[in-house]
Protein backbone atom coordinates (compact mmCIF):
# COMPACT_ATOMS: atom_id res chain seq x y z
CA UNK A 1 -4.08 53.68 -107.94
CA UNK A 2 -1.77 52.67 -105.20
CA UNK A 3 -0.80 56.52 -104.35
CA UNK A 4 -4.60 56.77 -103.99
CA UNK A 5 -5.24 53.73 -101.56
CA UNK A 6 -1.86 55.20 -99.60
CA UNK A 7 -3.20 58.63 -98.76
CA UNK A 8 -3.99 58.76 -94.87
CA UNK A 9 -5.67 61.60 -92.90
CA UNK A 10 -4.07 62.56 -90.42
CA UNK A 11 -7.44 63.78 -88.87
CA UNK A 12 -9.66 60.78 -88.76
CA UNK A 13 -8.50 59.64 -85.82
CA UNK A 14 -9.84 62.42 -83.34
CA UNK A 15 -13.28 61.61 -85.04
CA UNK A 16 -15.62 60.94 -82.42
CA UNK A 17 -18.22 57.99 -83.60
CA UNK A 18 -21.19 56.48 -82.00
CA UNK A 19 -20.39 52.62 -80.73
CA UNK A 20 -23.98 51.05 -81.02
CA UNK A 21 -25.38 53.75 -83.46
CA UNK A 22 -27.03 56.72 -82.28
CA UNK A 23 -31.03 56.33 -83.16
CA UNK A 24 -32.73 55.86 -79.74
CA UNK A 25 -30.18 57.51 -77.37
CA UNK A 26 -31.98 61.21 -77.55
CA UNK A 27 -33.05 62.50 -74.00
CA UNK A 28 -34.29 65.87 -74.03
CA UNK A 29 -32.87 67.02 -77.02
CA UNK A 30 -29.36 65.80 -76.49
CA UNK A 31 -27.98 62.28 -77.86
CA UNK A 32 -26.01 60.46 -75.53
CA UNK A 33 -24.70 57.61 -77.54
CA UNK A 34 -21.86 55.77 -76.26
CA UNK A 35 -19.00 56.69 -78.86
CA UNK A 36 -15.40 55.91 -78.92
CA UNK A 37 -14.15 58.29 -76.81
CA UNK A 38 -16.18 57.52 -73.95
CA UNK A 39 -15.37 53.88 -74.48
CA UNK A 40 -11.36 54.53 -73.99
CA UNK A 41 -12.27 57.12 -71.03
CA UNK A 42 -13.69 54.01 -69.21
CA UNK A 43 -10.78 51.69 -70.44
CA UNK A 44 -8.44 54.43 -68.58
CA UNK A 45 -10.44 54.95 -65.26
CA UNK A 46 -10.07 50.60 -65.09
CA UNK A 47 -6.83 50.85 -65.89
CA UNK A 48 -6.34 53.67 -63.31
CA UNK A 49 -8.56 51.44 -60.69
CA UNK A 50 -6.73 48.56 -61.66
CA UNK A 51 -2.80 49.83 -61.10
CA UNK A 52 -3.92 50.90 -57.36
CA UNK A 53 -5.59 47.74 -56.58
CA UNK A 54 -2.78 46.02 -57.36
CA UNK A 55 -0.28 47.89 -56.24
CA UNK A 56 -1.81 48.23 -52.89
CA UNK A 57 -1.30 44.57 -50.95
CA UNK A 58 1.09 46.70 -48.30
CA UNK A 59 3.45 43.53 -48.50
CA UNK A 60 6.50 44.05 -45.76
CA UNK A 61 9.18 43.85 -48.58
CA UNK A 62 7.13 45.74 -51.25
CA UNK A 63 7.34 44.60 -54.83
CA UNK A 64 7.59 46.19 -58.01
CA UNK A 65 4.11 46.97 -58.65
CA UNK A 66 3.32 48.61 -54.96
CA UNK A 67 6.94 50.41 -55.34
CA UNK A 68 5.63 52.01 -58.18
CA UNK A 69 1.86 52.90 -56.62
CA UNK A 70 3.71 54.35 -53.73
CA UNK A 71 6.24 56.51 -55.98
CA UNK A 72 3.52 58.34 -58.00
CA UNK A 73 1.35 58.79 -54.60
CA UNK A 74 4.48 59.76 -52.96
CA UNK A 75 5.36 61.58 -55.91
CA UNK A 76 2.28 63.79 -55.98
CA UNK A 77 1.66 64.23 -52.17
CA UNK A 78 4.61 66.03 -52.91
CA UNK A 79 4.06 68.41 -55.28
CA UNK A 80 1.11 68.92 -53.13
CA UNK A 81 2.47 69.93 -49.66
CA UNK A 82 5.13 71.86 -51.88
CA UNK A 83 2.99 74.41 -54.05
CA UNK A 84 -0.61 74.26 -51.89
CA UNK A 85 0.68 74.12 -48.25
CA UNK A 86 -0.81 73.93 -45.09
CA UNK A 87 -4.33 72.45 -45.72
CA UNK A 88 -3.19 70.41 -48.51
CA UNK A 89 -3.34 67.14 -47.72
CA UNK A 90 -7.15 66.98 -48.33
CA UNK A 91 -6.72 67.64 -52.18
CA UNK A 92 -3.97 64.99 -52.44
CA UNK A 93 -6.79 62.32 -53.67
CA UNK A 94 -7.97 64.96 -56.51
CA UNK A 95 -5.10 65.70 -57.74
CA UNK A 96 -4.11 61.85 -57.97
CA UNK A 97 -6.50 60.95 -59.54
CA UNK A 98 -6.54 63.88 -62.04
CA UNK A 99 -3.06 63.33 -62.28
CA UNK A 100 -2.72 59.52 -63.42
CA UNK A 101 -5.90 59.45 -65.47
CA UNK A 102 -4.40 62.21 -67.80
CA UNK A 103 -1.28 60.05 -67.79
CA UNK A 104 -3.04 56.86 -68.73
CA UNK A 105 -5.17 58.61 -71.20
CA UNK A 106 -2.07 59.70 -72.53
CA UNK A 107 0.17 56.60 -72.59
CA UNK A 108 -3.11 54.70 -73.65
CA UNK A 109 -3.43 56.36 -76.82
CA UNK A 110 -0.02 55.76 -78.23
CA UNK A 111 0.17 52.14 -77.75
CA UNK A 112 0.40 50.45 -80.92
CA UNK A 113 -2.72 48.61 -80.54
CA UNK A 114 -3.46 49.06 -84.33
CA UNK A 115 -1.17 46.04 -84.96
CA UNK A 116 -3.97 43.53 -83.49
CA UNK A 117 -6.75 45.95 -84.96
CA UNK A 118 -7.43 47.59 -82.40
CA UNK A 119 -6.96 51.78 -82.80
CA UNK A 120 -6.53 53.62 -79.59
CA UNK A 121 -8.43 56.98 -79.06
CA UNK A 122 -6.93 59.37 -77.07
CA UNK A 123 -9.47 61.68 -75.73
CA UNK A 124 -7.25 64.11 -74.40
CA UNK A 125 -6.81 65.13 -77.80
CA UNK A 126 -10.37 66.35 -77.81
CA UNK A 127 -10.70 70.10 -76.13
CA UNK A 128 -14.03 69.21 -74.95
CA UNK A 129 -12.70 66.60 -72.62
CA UNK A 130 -9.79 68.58 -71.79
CA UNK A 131 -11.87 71.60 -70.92
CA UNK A 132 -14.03 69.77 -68.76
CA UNK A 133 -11.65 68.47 -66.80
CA UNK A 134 -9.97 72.07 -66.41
CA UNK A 135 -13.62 73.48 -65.51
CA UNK A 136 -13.66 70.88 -62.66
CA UNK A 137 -10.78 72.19 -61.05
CA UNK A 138 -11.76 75.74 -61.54
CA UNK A 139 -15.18 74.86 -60.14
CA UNK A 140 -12.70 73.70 -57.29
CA UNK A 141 -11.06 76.26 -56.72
CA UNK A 142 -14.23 78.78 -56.81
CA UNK A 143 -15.72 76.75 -54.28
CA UNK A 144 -13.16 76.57 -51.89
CA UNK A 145 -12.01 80.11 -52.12
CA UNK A 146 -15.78 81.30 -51.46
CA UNK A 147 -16.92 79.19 -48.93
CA UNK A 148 -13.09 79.49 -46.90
CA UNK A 149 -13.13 83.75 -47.84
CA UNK A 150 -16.23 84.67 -49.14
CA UNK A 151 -16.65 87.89 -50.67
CA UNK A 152 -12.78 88.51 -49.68
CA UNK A 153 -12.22 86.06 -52.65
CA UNK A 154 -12.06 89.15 -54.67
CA UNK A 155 -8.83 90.82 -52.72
CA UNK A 156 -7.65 88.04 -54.78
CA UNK A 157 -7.74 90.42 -57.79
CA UNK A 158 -6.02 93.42 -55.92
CA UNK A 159 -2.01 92.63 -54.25
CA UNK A 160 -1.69 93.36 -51.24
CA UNK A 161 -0.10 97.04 -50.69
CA UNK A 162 -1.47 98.04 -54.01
CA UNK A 163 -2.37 102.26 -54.22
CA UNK A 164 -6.21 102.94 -55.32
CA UNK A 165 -5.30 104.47 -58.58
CA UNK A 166 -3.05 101.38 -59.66
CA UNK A 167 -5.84 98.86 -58.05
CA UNK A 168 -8.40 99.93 -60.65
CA UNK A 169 -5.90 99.45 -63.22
CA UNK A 170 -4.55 96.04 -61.85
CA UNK A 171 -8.47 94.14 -60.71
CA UNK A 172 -9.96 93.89 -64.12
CA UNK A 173 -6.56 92.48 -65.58
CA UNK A 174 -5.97 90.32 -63.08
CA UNK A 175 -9.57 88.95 -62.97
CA UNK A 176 -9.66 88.36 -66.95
CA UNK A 177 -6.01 86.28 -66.57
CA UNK A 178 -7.96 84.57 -63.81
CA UNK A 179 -10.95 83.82 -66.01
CA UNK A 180 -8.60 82.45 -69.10
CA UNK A 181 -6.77 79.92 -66.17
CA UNK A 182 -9.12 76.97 -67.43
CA UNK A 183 -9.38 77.92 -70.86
CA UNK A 184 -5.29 77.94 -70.79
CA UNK A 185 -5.44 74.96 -68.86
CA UNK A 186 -7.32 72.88 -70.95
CA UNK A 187 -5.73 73.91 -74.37
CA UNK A 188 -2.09 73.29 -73.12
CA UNK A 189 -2.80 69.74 -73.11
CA UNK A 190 -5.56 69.49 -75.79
CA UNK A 191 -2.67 70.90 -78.25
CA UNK A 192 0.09 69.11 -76.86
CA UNK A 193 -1.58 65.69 -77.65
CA UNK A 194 -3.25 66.60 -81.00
CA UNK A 195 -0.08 67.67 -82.65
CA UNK A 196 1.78 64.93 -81.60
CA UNK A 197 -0.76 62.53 -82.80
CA UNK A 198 -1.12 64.64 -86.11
CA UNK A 199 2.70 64.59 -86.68
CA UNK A 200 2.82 60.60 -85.87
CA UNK A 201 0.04 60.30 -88.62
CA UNK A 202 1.64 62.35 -91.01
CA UNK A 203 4.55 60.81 -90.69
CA UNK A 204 3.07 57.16 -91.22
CA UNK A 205 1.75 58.38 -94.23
CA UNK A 206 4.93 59.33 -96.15
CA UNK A 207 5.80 55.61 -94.58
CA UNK A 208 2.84 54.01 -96.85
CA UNK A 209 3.18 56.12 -99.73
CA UNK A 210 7.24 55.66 -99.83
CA UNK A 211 7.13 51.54 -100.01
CA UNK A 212 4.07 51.92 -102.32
CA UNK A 213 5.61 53.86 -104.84
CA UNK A 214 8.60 51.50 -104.85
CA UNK A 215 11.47 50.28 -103.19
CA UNK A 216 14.00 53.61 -104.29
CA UNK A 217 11.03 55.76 -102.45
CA UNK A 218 10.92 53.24 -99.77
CA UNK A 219 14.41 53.33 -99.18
CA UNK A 220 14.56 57.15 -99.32
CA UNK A 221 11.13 58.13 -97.83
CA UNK A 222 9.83 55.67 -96.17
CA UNK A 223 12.80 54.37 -94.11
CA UNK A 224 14.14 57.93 -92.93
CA UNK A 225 10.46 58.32 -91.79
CA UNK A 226 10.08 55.19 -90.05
CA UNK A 227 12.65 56.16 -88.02
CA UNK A 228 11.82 59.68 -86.94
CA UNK A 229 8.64 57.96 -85.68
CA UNK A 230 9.89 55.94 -83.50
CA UNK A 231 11.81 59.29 -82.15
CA UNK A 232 8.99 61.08 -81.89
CA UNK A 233 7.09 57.86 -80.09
CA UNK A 234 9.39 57.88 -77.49
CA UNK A 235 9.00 62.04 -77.26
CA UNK A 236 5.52 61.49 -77.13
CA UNK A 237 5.61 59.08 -74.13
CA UNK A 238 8.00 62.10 -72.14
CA UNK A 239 5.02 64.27 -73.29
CA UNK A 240 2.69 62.67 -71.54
CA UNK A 241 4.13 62.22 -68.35
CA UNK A 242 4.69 65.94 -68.69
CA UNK A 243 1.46 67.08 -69.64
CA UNK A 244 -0.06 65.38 -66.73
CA UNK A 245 2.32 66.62 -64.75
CA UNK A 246 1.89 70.14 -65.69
CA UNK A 247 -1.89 69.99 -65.24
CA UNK A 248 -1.67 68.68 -61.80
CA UNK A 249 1.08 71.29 -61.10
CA UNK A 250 -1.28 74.24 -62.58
CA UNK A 251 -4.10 73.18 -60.96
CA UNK A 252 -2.25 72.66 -57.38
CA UNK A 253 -1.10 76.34 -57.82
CA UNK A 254 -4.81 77.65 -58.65
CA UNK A 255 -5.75 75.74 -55.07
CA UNK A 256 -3.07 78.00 -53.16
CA UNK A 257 -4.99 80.81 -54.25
CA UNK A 258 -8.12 80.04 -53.69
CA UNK A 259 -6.70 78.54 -49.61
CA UNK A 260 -4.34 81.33 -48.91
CA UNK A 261 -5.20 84.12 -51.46
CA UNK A 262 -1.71 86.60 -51.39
């Protein structure tokens, strides 16, 4: 009976469920209940809001909190002027902001809020969320490489210098690897943060069914366990800096194309 009450799925927590219920939230077809995930994407754009505000007084001897504001804005202005370029400067708030609300998403979904009862979602474990995100910045990039190029755009497909016989061999592969850039984009991070999450749960499951099984599992299940959790918390938490990191980087990259083309 206690091996039964121990047993943990690892895959209830990327369950999406409705805060307020869903009856009455149907317009034109679609429900649009307010569910869990949307609740913690809101906790992280206030959370987001609330680090700038505060970190933005512009005190002559900054202090900790504006020290750190001004290293992550420094930090990704950047990685902006380094991999877009000339013309840059005017996607340094997008990428910000893309930037440190994939971080917070991320940080905010490992904190060990389940001790007060209180259970973190981390939507960036969802592909949905991480493919819309991904779409944005290819919408982005489409944009600004048709309205700076127009129907040039396209030479994007073709290097420069490239014969006619190898050109109709090289534009359709290039174009498809172009088309996958936001489907790779979005399920680098979507897997990233699932499996870590999934390993952390299994993990805390041998935990619980260790000590219930008795101390001599405890001891040699449970504790070993314990321990490669916290290890794996703390590679989590390098993880997501990275992961945010990465998408910003990727999608700074697919905005050089789209300004400068070759």
């Amino acid at each position: 009976m206690a091996g039964e009450t121990a047993k943990v799925d690892p895959m209830h927590q990327f369950t999406v469920e409705p805060m307020f219920g869903s009856a009455g939230w149907e317009i034109a077809g679609f429900n649009i209940a307010f569910t869990n995930s949307a609740l913690w994407m809101l906790i992280a754009a206030i959370a987001v809001y609330a680090f700038m505000i505060g970190g933005m007084k512009r005190q002559l001897v900054p202090g900790r909190w504006q020290m750190a504001v001004e290293t992550f804005t420094g930090f990704i202005d950047n990685l902006v002027d380094a991999n877009i370029g000339k013309g840059g400067k005017k996607y340094v708030p997008y990428v910000f902001s893309l930037f440190m609300f994939i971080l917070f998403a991320n940080l905010l979904g490992l904190m060990p809020l389940g001790l007060i009862g209180l259970h973190p979602f981390t939507f960036t474990s969802h592909f949905t969320v991480t493919g819309v995100l991904a779409i944005l910045s290819f919408a982005i990039v489409l944009i600004v490489g048709f309205w700076k190029h127009g129907l040039h755009f396209f030479s994007l497909f073709v290097p420069s210098g490239t014969p006619l016989v190898m050109a109709i061999i090289i534009a359709p592969i290039e174009f498809i690897s172009f088309l996958f850039r936001p489907f790779s984009l979005a399920l680098r991070l979507f897997v990233a943060m699932m499996a870590g999450h999934v390993l952390l749960e299994v993990l805390s499951s041998f935990v619980i069914s260790g000590w219930s099984a008795g101390a001599g599992f405890g001891l040699l299940v449970g504790v070993p366990s314990f321990v490669l959790m916290v290890a794996i918390c703390a590679l989590e938490i390098l993880v997501s800096g990275i992961q945010a990191y990465v998408f910003a980087l990727l999608t700074s990259l697919y905005i050089h194309d789209a300004e400068h083309l070759h």
